[in-house]
PDB file of N, CA and C in Angstrom:
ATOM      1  N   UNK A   1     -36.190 -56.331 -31.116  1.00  0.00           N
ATOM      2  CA  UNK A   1     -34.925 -57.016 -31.021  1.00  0.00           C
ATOM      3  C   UNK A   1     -34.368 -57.307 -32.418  1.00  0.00           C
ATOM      4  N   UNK A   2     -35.356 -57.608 -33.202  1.00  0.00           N
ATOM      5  CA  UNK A   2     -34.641 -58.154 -34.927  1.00  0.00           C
ATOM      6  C   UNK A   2     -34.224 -56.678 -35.403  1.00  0.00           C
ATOM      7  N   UNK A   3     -34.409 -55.387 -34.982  1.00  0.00           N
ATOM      8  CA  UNK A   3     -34.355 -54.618 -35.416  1.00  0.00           C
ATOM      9  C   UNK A   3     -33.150 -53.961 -35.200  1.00  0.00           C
ATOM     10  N   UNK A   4     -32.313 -54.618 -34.021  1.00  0.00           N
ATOM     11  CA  UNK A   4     -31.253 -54.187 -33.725  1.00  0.00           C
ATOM     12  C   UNK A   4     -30.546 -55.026 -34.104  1.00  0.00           C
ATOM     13  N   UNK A   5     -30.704 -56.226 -34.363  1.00  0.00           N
ATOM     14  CA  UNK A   5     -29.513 -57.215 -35.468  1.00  0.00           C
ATOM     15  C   UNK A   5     -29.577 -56.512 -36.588  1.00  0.00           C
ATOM     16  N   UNK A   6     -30.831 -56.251 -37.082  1.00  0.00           N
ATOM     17  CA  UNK A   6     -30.832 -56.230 -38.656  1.00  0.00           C
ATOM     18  C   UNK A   6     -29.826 -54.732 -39.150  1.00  0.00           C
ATOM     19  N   UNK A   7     -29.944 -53.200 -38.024  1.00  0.00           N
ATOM     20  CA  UNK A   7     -29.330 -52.519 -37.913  1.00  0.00           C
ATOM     21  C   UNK A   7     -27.816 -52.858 -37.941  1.00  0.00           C
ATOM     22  N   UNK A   8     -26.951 -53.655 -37.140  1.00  0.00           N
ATOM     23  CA  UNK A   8     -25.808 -53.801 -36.806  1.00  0.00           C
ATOM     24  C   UNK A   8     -25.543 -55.257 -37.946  1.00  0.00           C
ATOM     25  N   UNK A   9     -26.057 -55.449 -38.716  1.00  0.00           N
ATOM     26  CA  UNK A   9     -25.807 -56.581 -39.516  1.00  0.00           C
ATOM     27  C   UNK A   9     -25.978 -55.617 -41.305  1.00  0.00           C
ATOM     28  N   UNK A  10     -26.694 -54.386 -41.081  1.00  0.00           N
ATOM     29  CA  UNK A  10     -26.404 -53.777 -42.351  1.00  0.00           C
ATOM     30  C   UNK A  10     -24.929 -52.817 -41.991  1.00  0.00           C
ATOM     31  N   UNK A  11     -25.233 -52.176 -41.068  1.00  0.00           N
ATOM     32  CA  UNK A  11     -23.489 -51.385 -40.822  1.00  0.00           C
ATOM     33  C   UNK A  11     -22.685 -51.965 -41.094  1.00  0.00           C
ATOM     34  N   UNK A  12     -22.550 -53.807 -40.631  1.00  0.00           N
ATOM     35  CA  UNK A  12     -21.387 -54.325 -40.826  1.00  0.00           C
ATOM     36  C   UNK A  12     -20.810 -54.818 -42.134  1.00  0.00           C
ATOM     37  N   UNK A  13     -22.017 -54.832 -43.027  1.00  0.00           N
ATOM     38  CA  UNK A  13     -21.958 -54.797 -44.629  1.00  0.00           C
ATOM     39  C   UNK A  13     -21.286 -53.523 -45.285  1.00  0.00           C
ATOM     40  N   UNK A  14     -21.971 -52.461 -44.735  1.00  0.00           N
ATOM     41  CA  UNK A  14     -21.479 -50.770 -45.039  1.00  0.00           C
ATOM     42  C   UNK A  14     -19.944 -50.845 -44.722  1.00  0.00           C
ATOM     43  N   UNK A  15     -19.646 -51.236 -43.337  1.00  0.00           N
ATOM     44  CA  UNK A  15     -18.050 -50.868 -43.238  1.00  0.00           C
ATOM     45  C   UNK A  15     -17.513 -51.845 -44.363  1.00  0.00           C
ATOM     46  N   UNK A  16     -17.806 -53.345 -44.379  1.00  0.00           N
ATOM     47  CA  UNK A  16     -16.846 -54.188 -45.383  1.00  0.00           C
ATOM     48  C   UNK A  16     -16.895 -53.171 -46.925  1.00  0.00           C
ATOM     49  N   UNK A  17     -17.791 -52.594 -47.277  1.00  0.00           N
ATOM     50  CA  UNK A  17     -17.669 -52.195 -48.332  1.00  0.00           C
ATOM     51  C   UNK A  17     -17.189 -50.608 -48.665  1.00  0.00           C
ATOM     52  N   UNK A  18     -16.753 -50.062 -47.284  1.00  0.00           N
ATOM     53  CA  UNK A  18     -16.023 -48.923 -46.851  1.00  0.00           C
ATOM     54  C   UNK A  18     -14.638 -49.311 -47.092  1.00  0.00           C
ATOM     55  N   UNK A  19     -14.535 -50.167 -46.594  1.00  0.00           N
ATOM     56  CA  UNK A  19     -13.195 -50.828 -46.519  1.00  0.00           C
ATOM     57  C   UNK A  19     -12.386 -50.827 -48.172  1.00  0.00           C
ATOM     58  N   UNK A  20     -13.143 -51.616 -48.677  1.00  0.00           N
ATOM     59  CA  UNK A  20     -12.809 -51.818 -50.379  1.00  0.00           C
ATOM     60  C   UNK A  20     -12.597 -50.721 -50.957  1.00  0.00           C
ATOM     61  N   UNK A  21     -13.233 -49.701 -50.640  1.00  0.00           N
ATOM     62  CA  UNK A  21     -13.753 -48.378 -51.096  1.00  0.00           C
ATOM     63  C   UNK A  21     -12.116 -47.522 -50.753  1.00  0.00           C
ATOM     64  N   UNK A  22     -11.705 -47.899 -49.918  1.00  0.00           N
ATOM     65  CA  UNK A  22     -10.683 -47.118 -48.799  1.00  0.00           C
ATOM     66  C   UNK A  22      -9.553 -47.972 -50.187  1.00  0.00           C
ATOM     67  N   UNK A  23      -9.403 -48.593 -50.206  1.00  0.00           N
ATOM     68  CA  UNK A  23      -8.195 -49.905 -51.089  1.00  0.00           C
ATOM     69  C   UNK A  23      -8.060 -49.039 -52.749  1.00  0.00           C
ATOM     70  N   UNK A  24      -9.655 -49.355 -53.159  1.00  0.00           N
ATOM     71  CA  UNK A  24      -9.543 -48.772 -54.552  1.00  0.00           C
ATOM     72  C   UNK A  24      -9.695 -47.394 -54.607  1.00  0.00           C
ATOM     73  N   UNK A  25      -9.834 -46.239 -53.902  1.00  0.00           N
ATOM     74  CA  UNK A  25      -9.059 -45.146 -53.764  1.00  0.00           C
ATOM     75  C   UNK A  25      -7.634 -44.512 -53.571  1.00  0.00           C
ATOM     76  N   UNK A  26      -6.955 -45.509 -52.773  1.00  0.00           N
ATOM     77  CA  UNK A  26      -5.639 -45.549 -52.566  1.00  0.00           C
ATOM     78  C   UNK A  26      -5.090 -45.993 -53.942  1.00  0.00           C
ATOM     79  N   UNK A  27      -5.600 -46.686 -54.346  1.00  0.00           N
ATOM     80  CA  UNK A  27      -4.718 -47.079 -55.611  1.00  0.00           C
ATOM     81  C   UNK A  27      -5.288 -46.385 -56.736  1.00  0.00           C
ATOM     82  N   UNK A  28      -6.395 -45.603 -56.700  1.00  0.00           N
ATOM     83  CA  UNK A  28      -7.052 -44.856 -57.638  1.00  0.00           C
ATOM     84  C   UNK A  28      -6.212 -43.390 -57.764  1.00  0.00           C
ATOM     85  N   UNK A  29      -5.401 -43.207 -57.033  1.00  0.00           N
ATOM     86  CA  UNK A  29      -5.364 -41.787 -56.818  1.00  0.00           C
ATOM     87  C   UNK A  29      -3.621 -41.276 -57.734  1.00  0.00           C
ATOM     88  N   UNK A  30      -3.374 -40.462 -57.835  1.00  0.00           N
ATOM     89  CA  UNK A  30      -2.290 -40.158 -58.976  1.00  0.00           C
ATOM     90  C   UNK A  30      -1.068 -39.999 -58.152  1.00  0.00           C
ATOM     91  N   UNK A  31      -0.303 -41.190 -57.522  1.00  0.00           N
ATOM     92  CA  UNK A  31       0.257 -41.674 -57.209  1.00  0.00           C
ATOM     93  C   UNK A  31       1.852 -41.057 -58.080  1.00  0.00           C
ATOM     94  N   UNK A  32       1.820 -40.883 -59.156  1.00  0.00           N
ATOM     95  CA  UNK A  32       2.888 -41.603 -59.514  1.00  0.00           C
ATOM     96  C   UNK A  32       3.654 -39.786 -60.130  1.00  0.00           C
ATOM     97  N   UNK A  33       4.991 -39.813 -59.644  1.00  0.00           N
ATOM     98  CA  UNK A  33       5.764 -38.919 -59.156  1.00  0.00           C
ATOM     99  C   UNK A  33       5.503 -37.746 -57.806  1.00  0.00           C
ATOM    100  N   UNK A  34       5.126 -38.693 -56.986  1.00  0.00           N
ATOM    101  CA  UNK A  34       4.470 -37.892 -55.838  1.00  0.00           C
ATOM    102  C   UNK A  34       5.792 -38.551 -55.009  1.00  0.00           C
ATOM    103  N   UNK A  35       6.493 -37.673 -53.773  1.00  0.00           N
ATOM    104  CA  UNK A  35       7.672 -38.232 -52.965  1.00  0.00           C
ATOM    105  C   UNK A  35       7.408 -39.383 -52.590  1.00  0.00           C
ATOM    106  N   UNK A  36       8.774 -40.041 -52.144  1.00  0.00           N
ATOM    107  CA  UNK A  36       8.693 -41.620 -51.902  1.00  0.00           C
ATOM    108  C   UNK A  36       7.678 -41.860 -50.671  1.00  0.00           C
ATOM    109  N   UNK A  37       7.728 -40.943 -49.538  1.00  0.00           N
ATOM    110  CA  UNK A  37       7.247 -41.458 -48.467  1.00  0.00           C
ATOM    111  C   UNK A  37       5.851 -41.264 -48.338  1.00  0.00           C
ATOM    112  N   UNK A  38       5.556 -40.428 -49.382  1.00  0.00           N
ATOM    113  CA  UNK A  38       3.691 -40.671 -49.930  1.00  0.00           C
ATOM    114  C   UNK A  38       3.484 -41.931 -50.224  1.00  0.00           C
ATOM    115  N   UNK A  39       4.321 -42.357 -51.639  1.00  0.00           N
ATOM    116  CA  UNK A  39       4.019 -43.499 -51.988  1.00  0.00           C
ATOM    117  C   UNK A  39       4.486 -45.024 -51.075  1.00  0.00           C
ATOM    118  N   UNK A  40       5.380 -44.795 -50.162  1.00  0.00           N
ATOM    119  CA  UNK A  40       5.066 -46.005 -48.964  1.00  0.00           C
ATOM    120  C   UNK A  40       3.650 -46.252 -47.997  1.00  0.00           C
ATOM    121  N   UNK A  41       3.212 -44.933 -47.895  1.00  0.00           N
ATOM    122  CA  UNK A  41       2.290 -44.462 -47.510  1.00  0.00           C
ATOM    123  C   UNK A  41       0.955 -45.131 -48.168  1.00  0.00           C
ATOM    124  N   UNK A  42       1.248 -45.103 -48.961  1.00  0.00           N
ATOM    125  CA  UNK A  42       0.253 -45.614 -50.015  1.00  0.00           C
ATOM    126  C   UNK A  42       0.068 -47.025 -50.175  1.00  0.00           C
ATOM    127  N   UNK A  43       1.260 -47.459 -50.239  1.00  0.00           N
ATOM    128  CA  UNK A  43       1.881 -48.847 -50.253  1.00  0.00           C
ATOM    129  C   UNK A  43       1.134 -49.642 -48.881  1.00  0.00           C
ATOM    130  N   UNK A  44       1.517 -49.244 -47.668  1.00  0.00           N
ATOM    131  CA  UNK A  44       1.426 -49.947 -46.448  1.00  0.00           C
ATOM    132  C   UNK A  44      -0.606 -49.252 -46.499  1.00  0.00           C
ATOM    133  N   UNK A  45      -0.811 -48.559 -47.070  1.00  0.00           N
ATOM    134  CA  UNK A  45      -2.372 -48.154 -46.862  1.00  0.00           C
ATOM    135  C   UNK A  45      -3.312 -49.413 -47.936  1.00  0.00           C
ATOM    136  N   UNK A  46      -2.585 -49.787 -48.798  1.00  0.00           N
ATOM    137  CA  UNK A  46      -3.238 -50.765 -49.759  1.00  0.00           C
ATOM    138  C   UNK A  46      -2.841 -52.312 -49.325  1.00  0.00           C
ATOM    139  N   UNK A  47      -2.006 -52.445 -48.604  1.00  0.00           N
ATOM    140  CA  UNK A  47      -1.915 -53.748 -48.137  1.00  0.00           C
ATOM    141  C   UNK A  47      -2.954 -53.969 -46.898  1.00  0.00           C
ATOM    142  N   UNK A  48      -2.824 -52.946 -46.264  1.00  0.00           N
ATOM    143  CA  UNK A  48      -3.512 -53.174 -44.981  1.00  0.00           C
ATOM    144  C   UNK A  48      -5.212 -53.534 -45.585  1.00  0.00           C
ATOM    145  N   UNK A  49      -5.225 -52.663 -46.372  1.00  0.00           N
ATOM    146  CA  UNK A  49      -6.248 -52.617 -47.299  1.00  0.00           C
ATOM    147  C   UNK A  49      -7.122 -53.646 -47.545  1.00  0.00           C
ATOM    148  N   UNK A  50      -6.347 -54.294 -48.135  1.00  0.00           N
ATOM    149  CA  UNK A  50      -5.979 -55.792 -48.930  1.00  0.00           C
ATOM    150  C   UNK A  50      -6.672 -57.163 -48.172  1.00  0.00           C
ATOM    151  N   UNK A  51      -6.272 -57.025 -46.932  1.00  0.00           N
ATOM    152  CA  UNK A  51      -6.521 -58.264 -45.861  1.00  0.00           C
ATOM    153  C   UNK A  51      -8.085 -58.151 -45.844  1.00  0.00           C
ATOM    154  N   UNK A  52      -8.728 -58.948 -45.749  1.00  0.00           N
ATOM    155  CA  UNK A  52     -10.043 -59.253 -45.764  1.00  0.00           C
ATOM    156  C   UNK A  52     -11.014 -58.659 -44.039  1.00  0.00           C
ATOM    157  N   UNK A  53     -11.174 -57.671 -44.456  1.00  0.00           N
ATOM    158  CA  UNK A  53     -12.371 -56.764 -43.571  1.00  0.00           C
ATOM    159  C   UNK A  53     -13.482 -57.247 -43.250  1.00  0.00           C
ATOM    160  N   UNK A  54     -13.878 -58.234 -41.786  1.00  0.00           N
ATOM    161  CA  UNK A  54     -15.331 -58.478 -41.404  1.00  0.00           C
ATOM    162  C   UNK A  54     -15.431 -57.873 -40.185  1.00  0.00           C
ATOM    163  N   UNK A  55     -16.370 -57.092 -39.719  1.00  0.00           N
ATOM    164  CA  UNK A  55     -16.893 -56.805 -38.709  1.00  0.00           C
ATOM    165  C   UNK A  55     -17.969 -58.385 -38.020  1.00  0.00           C
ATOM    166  N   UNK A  56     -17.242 -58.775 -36.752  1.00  0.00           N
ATOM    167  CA  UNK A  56     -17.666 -59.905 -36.292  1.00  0.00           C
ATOM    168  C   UNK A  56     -18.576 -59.867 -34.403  1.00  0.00           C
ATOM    169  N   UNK A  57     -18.922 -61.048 -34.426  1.00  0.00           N
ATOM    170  CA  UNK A  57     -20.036 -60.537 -33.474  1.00  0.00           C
ATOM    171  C   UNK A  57     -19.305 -61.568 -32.211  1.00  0.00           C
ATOM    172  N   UNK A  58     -18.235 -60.768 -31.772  1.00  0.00           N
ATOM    173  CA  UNK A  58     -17.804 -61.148 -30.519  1.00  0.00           C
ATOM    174  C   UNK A  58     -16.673 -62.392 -31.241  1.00  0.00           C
ATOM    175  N   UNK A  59     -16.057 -62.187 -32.328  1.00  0.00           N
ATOM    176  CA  UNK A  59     -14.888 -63.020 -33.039  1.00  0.00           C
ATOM    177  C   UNK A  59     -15.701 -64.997 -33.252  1.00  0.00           C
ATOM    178  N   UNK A  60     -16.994 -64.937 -33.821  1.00  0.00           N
ATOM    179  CA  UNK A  60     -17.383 -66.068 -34.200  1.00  0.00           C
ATOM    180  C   UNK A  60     -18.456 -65.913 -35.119  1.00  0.00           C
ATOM    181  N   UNK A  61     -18.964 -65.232 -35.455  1.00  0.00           N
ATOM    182  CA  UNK A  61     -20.080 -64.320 -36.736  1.00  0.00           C
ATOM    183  C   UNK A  61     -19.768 -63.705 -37.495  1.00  0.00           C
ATOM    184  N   UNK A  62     -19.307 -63.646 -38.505  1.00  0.00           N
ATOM    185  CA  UNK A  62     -19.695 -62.346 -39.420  1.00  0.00           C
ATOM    186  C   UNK A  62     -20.756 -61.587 -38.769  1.00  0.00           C
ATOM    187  N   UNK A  63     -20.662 -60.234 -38.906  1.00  0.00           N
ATOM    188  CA  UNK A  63     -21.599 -59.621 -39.086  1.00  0.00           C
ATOM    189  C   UNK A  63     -22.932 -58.950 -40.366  1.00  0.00           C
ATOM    190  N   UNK A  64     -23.123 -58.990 -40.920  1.00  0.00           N
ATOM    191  CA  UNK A  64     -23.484 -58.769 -42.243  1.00  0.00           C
ATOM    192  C   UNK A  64     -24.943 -59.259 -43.119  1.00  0.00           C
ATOM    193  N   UNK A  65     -25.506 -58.722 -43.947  1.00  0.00           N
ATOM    194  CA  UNK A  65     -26.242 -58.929 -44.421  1.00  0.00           C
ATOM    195  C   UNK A  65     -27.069 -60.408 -44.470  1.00  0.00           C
ATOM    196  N   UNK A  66     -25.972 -61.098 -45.321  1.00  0.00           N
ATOM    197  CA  UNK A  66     -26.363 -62.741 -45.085  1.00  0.00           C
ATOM    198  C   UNK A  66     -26.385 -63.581 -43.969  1.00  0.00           C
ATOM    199  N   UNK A  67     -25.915 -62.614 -42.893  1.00  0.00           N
ATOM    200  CA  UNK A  67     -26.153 -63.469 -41.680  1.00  0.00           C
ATOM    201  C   UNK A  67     -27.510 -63.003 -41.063  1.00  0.00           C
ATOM    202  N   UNK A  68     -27.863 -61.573 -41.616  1.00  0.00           N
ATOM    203  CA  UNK A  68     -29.543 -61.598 -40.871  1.00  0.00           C
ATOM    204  C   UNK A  68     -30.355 -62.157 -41.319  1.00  0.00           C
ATOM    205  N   UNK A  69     -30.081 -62.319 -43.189  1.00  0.00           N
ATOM    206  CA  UNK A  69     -31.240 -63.546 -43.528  1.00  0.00           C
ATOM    207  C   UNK A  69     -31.177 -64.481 -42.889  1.00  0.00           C
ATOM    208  N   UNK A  70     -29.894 -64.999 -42.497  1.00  0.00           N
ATOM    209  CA  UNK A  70     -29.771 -66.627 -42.011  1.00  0.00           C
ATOM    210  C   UNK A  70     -30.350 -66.616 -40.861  1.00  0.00           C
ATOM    211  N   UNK A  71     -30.117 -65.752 -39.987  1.00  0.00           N
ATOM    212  CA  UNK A  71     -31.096 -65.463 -38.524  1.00  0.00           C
ATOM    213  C   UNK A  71     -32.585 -65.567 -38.790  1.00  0.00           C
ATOM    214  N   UNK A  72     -32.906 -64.567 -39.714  1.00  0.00           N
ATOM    215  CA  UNK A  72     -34.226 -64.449 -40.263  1.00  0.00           C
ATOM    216  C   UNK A  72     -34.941 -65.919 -40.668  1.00  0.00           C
ATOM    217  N   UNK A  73     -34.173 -66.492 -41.271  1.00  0.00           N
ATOM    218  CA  UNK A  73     -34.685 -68.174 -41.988  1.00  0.00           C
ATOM    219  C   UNK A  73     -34.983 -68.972 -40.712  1.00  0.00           C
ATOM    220  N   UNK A  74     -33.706 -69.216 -39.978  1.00  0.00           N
ATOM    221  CA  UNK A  74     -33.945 -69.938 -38.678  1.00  0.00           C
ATOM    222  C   UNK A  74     -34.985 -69.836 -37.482  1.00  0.00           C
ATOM    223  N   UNK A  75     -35.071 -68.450 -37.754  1.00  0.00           N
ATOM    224  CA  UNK A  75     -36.055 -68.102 -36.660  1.00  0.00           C
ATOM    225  C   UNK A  75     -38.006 -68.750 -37.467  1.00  0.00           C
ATOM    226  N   UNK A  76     -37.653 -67.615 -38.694  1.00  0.00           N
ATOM    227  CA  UNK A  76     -39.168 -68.472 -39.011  1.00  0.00           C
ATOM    228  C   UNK A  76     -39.215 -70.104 -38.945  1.00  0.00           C
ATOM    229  N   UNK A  77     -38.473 -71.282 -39.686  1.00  0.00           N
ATOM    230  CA  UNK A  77     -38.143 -72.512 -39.455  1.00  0.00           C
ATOM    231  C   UNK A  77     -38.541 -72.864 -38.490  1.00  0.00           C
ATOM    232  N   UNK A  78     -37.969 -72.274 -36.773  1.00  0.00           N
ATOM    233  CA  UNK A  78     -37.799 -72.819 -35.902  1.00  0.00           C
ATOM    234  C   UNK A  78     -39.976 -72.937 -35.540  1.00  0.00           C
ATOM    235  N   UNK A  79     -40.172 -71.312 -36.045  1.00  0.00           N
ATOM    236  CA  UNK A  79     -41.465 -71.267 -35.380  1.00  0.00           C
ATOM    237  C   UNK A  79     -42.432 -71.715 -36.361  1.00  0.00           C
ATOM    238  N   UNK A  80     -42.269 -72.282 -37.523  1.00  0.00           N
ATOM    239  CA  UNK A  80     -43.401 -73.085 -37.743  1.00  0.00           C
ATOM    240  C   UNK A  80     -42.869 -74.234 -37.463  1.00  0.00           C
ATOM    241  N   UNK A  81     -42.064 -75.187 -37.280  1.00  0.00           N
ATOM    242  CA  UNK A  81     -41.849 -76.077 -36.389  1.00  0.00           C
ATOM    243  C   UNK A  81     -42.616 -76.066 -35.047  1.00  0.00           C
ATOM    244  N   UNK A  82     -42.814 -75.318 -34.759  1.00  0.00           N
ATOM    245  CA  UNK A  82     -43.514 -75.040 -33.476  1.00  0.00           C
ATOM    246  C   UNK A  82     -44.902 -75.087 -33.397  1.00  0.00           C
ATOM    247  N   UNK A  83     -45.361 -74.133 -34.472  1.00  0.00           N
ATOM    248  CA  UNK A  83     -46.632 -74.304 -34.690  1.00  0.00           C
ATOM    249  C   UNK A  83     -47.207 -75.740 -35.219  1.00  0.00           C
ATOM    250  N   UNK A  84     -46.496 -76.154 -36.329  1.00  0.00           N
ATOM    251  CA  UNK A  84     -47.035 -78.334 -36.158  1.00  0.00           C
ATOM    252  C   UNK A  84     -46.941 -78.807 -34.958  1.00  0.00           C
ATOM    253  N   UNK A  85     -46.063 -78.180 -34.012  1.00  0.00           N
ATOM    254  CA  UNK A  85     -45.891 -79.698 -32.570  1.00  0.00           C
ATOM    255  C   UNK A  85     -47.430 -79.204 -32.061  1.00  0.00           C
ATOM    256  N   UNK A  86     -47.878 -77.926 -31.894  1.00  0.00           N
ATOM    257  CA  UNK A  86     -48.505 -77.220 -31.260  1.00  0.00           C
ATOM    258  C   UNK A  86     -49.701 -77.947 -31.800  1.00  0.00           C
ATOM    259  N   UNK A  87     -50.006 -78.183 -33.207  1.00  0.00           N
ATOM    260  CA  UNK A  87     -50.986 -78.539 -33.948  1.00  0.00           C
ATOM    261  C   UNK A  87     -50.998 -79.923 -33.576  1.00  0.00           C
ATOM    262  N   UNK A  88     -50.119 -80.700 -33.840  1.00  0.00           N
ATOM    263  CA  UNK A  88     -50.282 -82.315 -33.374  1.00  0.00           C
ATOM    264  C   UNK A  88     -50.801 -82.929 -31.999  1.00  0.00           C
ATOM    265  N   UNK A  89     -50.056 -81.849 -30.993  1.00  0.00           N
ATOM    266  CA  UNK A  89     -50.211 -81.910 -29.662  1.00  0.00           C
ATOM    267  C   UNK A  89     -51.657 -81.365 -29.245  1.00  0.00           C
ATOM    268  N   UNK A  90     -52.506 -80.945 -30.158  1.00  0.00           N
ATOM    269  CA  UNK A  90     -53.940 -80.094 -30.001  1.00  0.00           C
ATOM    270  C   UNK A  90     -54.807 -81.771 -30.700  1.00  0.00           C
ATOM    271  N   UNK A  91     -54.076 -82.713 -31.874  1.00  0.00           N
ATOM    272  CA  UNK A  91     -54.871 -83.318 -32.372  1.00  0.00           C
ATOM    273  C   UNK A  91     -54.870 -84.555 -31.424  1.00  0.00           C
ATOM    274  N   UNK A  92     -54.000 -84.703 -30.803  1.00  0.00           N
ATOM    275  CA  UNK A  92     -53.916 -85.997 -30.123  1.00  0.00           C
ATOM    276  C   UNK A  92     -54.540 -85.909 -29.117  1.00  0.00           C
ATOM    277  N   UNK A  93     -55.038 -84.347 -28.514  1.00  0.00           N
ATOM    278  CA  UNK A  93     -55.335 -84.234 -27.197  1.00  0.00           C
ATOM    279  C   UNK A  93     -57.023 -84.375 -27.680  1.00  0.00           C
ATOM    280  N   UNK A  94     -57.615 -84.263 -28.724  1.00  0.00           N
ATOM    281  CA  UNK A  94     -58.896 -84.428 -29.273  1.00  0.00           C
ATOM    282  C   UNK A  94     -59.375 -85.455 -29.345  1.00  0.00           C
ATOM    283  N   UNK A  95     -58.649 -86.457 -29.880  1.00  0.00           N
ATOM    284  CA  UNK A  95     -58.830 -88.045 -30.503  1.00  0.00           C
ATOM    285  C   UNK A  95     -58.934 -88.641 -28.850  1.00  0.00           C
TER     286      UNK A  95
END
């Protein structure tokens, strides 16, 4: 199961940085005395560009790298939390 977050949480890093990639090519490219409706073309391709690209997990997640660590952190957290109750609940049942 972590293996299919961790999959769909690196893609979603890959596209954001596809994205950028897509922006500074458009504006990388030799633009200049090329017909007008290239360069609108160009224009409306670098704005769109522009707006901030997240691939999200049902419109409330990022998808992305730092969110599988953060999954990753919580999950270990949660389970050594678990393992002390487990441990306390073993010492009290001794005493």
């Amino acid at each position: 199961m972590i293996s299919y977050v961790c999959l769909f949480c690196t893609l979603g890093t890959e596209l954001t940085l596809q994205a950028e990639m897509v922006r500074d090519a458009a504006w990388g490219c030799n633009w200049v005395g090329t017909p007008v409706p290239f360069q609108r073309s160009l224009a409306f391709i670098i704005a769109t560009a522009n707006k901030e690209f997240t691939l999200t997990a049902g419109k409330f997640v990022p998808v992305s790298n730092s969110t599988m660590m953060s999954i990753v952190n919580q999950s270990v957290s949660l389970f050594m939390f678990l393992l002390t109750m487990k441990d306390k609940s073993e010492e009290t049942v001794t005493e």
